[in-house]
N, C-alpha and C. Protein backbone atom coordinates (compact mmCIF):
# COMPACT_ATOMS: atom_id res chain seq x y z
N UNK A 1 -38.66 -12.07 73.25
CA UNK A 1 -39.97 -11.91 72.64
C UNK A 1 -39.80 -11.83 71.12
N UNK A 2 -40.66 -12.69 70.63
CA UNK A 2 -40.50 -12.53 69.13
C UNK A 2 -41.72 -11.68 68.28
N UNK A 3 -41.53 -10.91 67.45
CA UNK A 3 -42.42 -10.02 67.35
C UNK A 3 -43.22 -10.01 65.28
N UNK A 4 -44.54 -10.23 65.87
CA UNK A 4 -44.83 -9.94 64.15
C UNK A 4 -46.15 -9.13 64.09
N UNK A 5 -45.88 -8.17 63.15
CA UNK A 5 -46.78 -7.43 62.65
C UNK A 5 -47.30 -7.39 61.23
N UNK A 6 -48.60 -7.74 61.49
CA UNK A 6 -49.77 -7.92 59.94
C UNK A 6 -49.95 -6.51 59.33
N UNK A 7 -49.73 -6.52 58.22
CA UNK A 7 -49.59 -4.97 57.91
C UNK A 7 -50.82 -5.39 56.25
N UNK A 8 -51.60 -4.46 56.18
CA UNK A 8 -52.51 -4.06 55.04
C UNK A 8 -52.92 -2.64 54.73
N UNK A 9 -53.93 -2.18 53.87
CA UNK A 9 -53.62 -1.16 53.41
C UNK A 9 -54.31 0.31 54.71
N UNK A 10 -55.28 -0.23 55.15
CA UNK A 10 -56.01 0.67 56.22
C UNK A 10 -55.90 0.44 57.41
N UNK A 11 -55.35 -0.93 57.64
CA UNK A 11 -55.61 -1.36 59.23
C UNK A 11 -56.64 -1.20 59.77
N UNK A 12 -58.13 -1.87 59.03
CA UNK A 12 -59.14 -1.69 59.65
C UNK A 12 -59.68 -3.23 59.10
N UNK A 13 -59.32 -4.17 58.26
CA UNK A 13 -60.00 -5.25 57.55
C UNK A 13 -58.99 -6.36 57.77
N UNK A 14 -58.39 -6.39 56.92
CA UNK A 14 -57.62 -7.61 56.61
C UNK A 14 -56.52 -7.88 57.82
N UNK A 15 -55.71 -7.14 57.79
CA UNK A 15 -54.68 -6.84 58.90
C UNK A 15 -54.64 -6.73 60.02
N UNK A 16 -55.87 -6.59 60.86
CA UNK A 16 -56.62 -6.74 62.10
C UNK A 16 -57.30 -7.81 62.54
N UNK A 17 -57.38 -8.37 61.34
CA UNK A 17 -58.07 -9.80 60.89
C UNK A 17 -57.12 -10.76 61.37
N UNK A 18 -56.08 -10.88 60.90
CA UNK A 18 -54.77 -11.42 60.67
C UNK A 18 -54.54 -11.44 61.92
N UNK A 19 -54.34 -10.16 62.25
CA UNK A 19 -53.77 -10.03 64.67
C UNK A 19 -54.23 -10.76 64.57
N UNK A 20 -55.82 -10.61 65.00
CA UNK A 20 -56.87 -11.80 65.85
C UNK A 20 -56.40 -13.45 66.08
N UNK A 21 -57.16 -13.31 64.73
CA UNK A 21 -56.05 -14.64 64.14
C UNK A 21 -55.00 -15.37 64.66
N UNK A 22 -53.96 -14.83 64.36
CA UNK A 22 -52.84 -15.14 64.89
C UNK A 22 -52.65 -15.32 66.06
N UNK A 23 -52.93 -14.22 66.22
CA UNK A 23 -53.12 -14.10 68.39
C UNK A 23 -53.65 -15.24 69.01
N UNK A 24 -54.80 -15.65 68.45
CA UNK A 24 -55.79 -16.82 69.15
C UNK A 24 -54.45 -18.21 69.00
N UNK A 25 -54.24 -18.47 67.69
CA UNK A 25 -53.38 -19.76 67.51
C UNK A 25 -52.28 -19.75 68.06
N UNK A 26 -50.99 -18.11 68.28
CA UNK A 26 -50.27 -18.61 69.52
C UNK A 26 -50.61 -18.96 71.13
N UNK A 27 -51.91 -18.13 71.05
CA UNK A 27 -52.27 -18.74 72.10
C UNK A 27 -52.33 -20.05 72.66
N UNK A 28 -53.12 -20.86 71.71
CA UNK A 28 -53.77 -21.86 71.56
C UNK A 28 -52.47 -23.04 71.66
N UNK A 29 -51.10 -22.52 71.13
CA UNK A 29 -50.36 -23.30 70.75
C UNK A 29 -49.37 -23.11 72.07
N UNK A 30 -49.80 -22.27 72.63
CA UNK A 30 -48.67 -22.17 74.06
C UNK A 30 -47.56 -20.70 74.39
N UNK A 31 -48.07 -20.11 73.44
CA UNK A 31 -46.77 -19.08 72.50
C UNK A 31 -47.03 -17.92 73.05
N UNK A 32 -47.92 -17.41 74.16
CA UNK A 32 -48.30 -16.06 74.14
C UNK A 32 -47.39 -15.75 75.05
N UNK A 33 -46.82 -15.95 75.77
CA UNK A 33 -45.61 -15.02 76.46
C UNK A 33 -43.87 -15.08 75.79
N UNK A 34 -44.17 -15.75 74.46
CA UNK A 34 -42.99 -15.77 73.33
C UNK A 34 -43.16 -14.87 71.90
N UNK A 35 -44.26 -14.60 72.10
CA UNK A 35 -44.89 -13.78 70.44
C UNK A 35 -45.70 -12.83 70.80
N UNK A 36 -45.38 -11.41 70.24
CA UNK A 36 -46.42 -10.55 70.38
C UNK A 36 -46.94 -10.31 68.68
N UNK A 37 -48.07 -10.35 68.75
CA UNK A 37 -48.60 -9.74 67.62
C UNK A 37 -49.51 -8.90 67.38
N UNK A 38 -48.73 -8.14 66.26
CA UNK A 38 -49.85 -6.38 66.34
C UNK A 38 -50.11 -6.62 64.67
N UNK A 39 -50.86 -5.33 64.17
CA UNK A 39 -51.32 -5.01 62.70
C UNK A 39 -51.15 -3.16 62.69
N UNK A 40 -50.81 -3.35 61.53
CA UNK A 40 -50.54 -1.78 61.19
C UNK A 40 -51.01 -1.74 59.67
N UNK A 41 -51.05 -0.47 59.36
CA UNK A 41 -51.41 -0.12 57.50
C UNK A 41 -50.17 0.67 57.07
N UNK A 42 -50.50 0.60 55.71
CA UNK A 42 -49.64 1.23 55.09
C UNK A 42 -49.95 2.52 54.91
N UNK A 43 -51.11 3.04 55.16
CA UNK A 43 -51.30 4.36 55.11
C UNK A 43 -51.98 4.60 56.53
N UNK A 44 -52.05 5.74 56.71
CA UNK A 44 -52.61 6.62 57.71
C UNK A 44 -54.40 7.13 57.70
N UNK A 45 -55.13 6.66 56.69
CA UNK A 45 -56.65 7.36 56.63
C UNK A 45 -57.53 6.79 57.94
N UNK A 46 -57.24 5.41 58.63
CA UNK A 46 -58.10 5.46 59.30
C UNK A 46 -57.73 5.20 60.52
N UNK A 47 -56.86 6.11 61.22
CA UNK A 47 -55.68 5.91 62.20
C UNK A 47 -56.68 6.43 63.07
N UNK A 48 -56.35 5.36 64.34
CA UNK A 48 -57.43 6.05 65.67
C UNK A 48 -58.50 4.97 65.83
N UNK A 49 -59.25 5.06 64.35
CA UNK A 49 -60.69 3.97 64.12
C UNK A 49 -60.53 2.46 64.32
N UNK A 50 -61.41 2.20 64.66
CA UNK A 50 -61.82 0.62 65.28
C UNK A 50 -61.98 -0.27 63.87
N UNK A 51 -61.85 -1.29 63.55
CA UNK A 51 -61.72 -2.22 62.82
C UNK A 51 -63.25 -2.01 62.00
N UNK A 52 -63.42 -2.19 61.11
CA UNK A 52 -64.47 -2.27 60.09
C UNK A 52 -65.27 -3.05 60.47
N UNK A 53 -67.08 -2.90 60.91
CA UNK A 53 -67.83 -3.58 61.45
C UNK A 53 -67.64 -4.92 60.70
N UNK A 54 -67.63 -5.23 59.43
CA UNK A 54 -67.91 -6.46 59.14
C UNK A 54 -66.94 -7.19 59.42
N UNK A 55 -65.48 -6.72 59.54
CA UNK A 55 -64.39 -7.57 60.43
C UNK A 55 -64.64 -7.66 61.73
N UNK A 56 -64.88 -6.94 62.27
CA UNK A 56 -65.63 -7.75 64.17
C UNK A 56 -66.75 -8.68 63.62
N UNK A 57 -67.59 -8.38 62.79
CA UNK A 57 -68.74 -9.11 62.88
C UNK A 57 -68.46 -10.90 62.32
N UNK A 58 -67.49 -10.90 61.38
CA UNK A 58 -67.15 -12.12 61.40
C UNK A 58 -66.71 -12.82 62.31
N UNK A 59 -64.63 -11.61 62.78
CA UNK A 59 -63.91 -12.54 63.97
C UNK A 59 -65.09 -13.41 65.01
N UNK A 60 -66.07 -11.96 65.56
CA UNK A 60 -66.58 -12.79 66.92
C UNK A 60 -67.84 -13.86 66.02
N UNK A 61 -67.87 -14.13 64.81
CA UNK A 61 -68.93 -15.18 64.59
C UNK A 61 -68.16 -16.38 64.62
N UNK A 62 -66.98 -16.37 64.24
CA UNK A 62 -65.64 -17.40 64.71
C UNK A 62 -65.63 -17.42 65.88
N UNK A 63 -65.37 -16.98 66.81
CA UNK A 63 -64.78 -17.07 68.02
C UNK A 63 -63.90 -16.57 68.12
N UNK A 64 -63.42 -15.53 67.50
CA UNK A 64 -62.34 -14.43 68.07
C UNK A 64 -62.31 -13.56 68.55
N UNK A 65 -61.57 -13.20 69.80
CA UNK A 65 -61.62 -11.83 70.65
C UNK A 65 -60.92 -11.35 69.96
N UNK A 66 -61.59 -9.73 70.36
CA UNK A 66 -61.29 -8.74 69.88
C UNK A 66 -60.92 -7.43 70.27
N UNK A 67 -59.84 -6.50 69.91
CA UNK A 67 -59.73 -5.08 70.30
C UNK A 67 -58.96 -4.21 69.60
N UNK A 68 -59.02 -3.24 69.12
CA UNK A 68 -58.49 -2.87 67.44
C UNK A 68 -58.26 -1.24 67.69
N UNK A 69 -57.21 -0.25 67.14
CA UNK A 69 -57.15 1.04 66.99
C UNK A 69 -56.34 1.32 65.72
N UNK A 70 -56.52 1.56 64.51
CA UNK A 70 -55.59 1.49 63.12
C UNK A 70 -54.56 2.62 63.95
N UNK A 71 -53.72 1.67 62.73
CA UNK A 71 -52.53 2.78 62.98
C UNK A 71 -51.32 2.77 61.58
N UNK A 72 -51.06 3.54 61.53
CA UNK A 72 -49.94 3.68 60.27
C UNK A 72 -48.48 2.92 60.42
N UNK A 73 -48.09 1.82 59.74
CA UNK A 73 -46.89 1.32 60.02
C UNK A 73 -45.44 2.54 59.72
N UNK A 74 -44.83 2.20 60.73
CA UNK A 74 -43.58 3.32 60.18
C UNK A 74 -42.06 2.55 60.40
N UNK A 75 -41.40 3.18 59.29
CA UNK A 75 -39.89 2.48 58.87
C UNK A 75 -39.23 2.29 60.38
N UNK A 76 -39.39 2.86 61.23
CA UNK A 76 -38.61 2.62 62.90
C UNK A 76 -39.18 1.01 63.09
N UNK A 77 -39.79 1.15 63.05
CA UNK A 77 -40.57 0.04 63.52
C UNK A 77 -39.78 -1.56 63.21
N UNK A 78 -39.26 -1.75 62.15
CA UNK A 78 -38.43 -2.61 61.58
C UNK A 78 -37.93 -3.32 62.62
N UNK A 79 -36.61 -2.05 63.51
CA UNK A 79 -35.51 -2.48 64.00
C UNK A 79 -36.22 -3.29 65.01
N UNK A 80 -37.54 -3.24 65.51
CA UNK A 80 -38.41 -4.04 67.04
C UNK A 80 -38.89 -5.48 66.13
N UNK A 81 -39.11 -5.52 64.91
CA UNK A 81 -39.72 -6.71 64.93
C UNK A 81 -38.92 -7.50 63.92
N UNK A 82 -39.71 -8.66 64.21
CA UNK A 82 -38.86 -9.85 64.09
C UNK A 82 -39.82 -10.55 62.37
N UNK A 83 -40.67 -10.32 62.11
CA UNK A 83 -41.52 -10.48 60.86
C UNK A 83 -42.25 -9.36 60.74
N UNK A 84 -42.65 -8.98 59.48
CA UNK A 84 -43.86 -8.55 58.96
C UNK A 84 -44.45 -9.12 58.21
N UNK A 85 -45.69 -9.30 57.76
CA UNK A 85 -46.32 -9.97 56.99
C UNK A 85 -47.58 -8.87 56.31
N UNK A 86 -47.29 -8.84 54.87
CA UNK A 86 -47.92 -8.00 53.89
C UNK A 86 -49.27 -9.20 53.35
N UNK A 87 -50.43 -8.32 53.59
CA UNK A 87 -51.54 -9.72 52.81
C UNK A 87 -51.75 -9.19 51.63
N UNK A 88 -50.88 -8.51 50.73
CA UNK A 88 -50.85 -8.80 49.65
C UNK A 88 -49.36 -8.04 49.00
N UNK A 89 -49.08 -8.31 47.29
CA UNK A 89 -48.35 -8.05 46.99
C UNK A 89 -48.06 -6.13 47.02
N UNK A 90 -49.04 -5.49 46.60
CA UNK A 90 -48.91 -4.05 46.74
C UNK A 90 -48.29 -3.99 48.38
N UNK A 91 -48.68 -4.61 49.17
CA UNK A 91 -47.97 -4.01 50.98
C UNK A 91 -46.48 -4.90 50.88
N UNK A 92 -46.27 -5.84 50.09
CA UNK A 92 -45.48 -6.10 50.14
C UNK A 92 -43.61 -5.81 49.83
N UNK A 93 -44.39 -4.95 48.18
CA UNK A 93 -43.32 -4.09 47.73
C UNK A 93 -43.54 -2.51 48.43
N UNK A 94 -44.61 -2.09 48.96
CA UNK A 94 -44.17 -0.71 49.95
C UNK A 94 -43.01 -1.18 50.97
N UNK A 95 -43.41 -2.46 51.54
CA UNK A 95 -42.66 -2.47 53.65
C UNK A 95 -41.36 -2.72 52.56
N UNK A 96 -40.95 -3.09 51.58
CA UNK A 96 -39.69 -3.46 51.34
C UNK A 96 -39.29 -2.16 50.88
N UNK A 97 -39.79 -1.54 50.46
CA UNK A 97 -39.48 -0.29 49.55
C UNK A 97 -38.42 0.64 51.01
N UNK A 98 -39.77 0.82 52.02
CA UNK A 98 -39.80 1.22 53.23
C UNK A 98 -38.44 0.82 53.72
N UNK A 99 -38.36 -0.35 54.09
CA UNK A 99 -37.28 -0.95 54.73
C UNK A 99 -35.91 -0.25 54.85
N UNK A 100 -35.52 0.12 55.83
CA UNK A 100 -33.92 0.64 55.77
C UNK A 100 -33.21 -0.02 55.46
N UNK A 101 -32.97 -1.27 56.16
CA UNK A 101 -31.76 -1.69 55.55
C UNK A 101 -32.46 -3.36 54.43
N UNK A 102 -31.54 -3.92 53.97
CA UNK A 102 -31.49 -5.16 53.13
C UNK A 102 -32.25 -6.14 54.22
N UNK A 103 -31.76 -6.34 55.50
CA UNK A 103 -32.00 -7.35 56.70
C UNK A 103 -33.65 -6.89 57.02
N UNK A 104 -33.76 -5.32 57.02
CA UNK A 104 -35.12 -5.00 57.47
C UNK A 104 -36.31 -5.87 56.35
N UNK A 105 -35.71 -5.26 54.54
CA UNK A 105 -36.68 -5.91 53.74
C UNK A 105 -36.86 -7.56 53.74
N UNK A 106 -35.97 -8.21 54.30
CA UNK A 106 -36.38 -9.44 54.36
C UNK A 106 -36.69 -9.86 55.59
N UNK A 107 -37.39 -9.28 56.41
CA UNK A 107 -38.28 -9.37 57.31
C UNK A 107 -39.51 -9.63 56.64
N UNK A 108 -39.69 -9.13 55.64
CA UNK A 108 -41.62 -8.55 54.88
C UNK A 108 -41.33 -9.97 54.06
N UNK A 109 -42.84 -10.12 54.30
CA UNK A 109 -43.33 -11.90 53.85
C UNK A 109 -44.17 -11.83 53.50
N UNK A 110 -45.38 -12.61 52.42
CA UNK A 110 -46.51 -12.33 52.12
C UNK A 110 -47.37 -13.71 53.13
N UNK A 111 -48.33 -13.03 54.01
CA UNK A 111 -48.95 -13.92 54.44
C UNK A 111 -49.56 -15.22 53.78
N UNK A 112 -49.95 -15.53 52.48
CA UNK A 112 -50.34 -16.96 51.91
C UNK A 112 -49.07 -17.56 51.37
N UNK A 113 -47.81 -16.86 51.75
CA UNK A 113 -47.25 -17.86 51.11
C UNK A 113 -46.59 -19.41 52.76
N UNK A 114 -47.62 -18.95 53.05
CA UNK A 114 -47.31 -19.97 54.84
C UNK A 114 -48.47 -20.75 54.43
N UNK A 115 -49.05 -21.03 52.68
CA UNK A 115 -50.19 -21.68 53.10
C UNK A 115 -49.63 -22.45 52.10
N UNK A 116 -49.82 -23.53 52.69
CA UNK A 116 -49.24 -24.77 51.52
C UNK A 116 -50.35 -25.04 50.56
N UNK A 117 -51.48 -24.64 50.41
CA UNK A 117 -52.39 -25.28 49.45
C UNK A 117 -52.62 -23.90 48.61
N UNK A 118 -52.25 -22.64 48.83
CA UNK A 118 -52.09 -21.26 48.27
C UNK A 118 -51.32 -21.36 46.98
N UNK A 119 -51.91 -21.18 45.49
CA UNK A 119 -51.36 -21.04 44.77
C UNK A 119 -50.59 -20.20 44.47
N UNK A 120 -49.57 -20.59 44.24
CA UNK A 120 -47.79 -19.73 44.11
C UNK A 120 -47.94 -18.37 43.03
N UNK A 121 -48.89 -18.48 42.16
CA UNK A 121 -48.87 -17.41 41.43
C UNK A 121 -49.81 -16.38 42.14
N UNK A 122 -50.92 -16.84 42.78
CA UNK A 122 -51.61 -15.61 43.40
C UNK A 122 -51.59 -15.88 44.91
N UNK A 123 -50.89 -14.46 45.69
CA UNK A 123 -50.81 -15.01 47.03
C UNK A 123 -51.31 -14.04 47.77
N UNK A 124 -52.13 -13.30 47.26
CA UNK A 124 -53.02 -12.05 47.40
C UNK A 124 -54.18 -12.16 48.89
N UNK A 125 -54.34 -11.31 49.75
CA UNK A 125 -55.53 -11.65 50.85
C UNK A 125 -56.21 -10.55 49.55
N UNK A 126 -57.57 -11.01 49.12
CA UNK A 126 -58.06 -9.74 48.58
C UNK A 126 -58.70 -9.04 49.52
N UNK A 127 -58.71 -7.70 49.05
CA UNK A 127 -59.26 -6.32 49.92
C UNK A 127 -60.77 -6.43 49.96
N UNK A 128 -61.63 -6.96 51.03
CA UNK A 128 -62.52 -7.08 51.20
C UNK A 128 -63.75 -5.79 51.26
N UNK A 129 -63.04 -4.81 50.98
CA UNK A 129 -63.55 -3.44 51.85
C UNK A 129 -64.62 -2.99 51.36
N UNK A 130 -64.24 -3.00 49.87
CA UNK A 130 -65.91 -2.30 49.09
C UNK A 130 -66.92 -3.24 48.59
N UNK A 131 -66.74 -4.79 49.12
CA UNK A 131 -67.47 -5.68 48.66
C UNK A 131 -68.09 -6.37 50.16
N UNK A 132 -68.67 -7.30 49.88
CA UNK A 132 -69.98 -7.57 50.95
C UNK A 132 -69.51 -8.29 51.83
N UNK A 133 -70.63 -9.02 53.14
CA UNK A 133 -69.67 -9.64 54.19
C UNK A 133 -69.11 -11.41 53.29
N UNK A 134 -69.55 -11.17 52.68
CA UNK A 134 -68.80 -12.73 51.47
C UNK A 134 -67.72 -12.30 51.93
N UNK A 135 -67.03 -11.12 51.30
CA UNK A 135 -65.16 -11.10 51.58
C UNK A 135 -64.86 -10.83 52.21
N UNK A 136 -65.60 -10.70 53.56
CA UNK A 136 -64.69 -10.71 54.93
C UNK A 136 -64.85 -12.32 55.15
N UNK A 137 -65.56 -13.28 54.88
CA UNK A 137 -65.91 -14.70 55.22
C UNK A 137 -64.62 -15.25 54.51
N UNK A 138 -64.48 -14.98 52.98
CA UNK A 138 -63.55 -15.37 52.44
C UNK A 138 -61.97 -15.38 52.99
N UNK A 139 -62.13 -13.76 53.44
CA UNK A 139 -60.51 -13.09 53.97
C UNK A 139 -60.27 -14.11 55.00
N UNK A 140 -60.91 -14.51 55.85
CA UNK A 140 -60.71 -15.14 57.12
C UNK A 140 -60.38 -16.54 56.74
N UNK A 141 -61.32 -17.27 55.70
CA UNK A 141 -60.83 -18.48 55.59
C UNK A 141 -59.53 -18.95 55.02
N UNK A 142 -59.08 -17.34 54.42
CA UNK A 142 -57.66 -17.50 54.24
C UNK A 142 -56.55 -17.17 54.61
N UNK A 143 -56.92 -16.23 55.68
CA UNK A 143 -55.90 -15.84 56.77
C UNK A 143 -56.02 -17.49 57.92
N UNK A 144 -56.78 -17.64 57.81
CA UNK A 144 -56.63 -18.90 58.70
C UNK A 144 -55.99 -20.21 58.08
N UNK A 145 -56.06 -20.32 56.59
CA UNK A 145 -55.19 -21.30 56.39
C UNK A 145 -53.80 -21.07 55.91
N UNK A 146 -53.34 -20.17 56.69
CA UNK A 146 -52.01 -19.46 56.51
C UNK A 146 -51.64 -19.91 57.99
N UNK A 147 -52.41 -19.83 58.83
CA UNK A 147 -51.72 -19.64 60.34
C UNK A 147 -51.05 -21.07 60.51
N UNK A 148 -51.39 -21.75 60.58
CA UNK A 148 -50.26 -23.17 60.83
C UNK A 148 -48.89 -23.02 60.51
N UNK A 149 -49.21 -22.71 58.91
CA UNK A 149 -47.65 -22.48 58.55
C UNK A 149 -46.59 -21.48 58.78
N UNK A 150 -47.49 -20.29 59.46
CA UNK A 150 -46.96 -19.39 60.16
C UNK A 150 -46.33 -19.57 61.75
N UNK A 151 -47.07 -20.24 61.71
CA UNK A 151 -46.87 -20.58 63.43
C UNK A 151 -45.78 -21.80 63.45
N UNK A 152 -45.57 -22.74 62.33
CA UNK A 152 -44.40 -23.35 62.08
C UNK A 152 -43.02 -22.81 62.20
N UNK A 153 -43.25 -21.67 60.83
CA UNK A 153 -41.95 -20.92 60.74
C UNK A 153 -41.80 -19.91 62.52
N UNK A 154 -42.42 -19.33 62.85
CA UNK A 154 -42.40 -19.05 64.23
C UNK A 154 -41.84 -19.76 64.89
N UNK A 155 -42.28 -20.65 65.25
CA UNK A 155 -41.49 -21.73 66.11
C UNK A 155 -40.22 -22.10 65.95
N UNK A 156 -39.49 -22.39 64.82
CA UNK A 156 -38.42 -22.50 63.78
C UNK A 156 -37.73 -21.50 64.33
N UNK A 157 -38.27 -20.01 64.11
CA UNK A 157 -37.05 -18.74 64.83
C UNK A 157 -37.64 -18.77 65.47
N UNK A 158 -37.94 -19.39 66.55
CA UNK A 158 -37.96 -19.17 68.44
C UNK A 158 -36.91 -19.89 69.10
N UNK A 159 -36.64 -21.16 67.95
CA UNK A 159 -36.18 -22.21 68.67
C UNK A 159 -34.61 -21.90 68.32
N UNK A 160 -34.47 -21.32 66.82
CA UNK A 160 -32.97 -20.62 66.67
C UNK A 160 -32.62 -19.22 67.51
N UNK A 161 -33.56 -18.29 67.97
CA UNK A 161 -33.24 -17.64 69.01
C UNK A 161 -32.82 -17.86 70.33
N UNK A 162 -33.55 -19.03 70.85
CA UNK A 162 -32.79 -19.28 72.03
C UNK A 162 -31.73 -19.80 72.39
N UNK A 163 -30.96 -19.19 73.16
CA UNK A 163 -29.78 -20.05 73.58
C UNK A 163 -29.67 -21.34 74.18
């Protein structure tokens, strides 16, 4: 099983966004009994709580199922997975900060940089949280043009994992 977890700052917006996401396209692509994918935050404030109405209210205007409980990412966690993916640069230098060992921090990836049309200087999901359902519309259209190239490199270490 190959394992990746979307990590943002609450685990209630972006990073839950991202599961969905993801989830649907390994599906879609054949992958769901080869990939599990979860979302976690970097902090703990809204641990327990269900995803931010305007993130359900988009996923399911897409067509994404849904089912969500935040939760706080923690340094154990490393040694189980196989990627993390930070949607932006601040989660990116925490999970590395975090990271026990050298092998753990290069696990942590910034989700747009799997987007080939994502400009190299800003590879930011912005934080949709205190602004309107525009940036959850936005967040999605760019967590989604990340997933191909995610699901590339996926495939890539599935296919070097197996014997």
């Amino acid at each position: 099983m190959y394992r990746v977890c979307f990590v943002c700052t609450g685990n209630i917006c972006r990073s839950p966004m991202a599961e969905s996401v993801f989830r649907a396209q390994v599906a879609e692509a054949g992958l769901g009994d080869l990939v599990e994918v979860d979302s976690a935050g970097t902090g703990g404030w809204h641990e327990g709580d269900g995803a931010d109405p305007r993130t359900v209210s988009v996923l399911a205007a897409a067509g994404y199922g849904y089912g969500h409980r935040a939760r706080q990412f923690r340094a154990s966690w490393f040694g189980r997975l196989d990627l993390v993916i930070a949607l932006d640069t601040g989660h990116l230098r925490d999970l590395r900060r975090m990271a026990p060992t050298r092998e753990d921090a290069a696990k942590v990836r910034l989700l747009r940089s799997y987007d080939p049309a994502a400009d190299g200087l800003d590879l930011d999901v912005p934080d949709p949280y205190y602004g309107s359902l525009d940036g959850f519309e936005a967040c999605l259209e760019l967590v989604e043009a990340a997933g191909p190239g995610l699901l590339a490199a996926v495939r890539t270490a599935l296919k070097e994992h197996t014997p």
